[in-house]
Protein backbone atom coordinates (compact mmCIF):
# COMPACT_ATOMS: atom_id res chain seq x y z
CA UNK A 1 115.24 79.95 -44.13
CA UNK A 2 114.52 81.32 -48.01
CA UNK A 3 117.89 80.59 -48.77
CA UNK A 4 118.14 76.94 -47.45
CA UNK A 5 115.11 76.13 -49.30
CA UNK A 6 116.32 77.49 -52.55
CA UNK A 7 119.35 75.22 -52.62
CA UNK A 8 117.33 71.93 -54.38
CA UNK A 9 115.64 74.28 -56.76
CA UNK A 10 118.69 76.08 -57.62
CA UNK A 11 120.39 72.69 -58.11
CA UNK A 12 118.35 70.89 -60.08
CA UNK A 13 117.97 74.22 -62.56
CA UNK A 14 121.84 73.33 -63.06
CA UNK A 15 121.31 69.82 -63.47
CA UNK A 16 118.25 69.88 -65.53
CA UNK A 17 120.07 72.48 -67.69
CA UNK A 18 123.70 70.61 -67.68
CA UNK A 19 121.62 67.17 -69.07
CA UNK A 20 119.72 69.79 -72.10
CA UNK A 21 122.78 71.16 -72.72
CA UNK A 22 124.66 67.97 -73.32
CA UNK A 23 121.83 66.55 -75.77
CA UNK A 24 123.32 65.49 -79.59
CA UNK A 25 123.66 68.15 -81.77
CA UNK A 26 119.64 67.61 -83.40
CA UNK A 27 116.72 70.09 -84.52
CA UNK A 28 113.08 69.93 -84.51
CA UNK A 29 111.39 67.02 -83.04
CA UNK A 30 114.19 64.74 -82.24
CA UNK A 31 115.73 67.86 -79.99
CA UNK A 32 112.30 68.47 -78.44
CA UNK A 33 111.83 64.72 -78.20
CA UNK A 34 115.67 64.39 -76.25
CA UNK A 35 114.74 67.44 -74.19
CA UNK A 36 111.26 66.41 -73.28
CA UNK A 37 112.29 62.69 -72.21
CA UNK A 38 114.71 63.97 -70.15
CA UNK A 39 112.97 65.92 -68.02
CA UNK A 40 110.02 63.62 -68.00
CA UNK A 41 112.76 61.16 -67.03
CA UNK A 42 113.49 63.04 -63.76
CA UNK A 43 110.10 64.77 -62.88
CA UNK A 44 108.84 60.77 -63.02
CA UNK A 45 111.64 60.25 -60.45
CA UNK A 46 110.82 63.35 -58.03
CA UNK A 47 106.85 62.51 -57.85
CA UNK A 48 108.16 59.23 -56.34
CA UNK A 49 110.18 61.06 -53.69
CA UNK A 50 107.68 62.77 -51.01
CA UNK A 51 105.23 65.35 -51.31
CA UNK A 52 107.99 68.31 -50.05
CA UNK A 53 109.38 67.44 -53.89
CA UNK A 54 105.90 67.83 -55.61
CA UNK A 55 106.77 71.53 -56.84
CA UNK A 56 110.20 70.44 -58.14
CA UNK A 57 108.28 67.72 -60.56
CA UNK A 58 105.76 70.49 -61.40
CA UNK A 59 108.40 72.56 -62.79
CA UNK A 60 109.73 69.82 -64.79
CA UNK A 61 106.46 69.25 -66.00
CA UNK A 62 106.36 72.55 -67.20
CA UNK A 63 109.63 72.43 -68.77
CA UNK A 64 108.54 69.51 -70.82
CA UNK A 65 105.06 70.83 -71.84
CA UNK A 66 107.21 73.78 -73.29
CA UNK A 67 109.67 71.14 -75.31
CA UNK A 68 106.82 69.19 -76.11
CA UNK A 69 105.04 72.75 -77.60
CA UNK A 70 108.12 74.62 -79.19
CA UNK A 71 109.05 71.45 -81.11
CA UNK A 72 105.47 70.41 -82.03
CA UNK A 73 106.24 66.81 -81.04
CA UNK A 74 104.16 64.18 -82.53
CA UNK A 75 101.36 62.38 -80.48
CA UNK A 76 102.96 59.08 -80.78
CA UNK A 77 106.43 60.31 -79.53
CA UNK A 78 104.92 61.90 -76.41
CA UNK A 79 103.08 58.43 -75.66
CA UNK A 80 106.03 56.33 -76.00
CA UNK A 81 108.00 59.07 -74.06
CA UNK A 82 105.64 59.38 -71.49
CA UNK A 83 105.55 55.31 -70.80
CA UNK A 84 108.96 54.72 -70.75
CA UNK A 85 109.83 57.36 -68.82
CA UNK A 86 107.79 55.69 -66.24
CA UNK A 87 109.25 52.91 -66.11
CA UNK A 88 112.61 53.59 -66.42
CA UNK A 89 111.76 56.12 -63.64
CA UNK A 90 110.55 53.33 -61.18
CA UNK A 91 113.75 51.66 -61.38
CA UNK A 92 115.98 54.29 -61.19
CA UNK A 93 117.18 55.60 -57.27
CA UNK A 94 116.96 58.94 -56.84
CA UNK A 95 120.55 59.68 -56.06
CA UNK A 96 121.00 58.28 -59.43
CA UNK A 97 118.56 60.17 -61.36
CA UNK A 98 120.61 63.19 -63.55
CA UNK A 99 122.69 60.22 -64.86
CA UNK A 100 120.72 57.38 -65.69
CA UNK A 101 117.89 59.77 -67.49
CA UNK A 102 120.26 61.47 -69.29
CA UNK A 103 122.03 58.05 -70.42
CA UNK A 104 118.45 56.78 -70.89
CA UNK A 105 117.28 59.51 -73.14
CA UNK A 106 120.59 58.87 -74.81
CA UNK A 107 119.63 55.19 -75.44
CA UNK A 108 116.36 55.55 -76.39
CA UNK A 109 116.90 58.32 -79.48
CA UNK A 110 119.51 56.11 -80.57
CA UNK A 111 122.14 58.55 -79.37
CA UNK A 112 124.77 56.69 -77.29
């Protein structure tokens, strides 16, 4: 039973740290910034899914208060981060989500 629950978390703690991993080579804010939309990207998709998948977008809410802390990200980027993750979440299927936030966040910091 402990086991077959772990399998989502355990997968999207490879996912979540495949799309870091493959962010542009970048320092200081604009790494935090890449790293922080991303995984605002897809904890914005998981609170759509039901309420089983509430802890998974806690943890990525976590993960991005600790990008947005480490790289001391402006006030103004987290607001404009925050929104269009949103948005972009709400369109985005869930199936879909690793790759179209990663090729958002990749869009939106002008890196691909």
């Amino acid at each position: 039973m402990f086991r077959k629950a772990m399998y989502p978390l355990v997968s999207l703690v490879a996912l979540g740290l495949s799309g870091c991993a493959g962010m542009p080579d970048r320092d200081g804010e604009a790494g935090a910034a890449g790293q922080y939309a991303f995984v605002t990207c897809l904890g914005s998709v998981y609170r759509m899914l039901p309420p089983r998948y509430d802890y998974v977008a806690e943890l990525l809410e976590q993960e991005g208060k600790g990008f947005r802390e480490r790289g001391r990200m402006s006030e103004a980027w987290v607001r404009k981060i925050d929104t269009e993750a949103r948005d972009f979440a709400a369109r985005t299927p869930p199936s879909m989500a690793v790759r179209a936030c990663t090729e958002w966040r990749n869009r939106m910091l002008g890196g691909g």
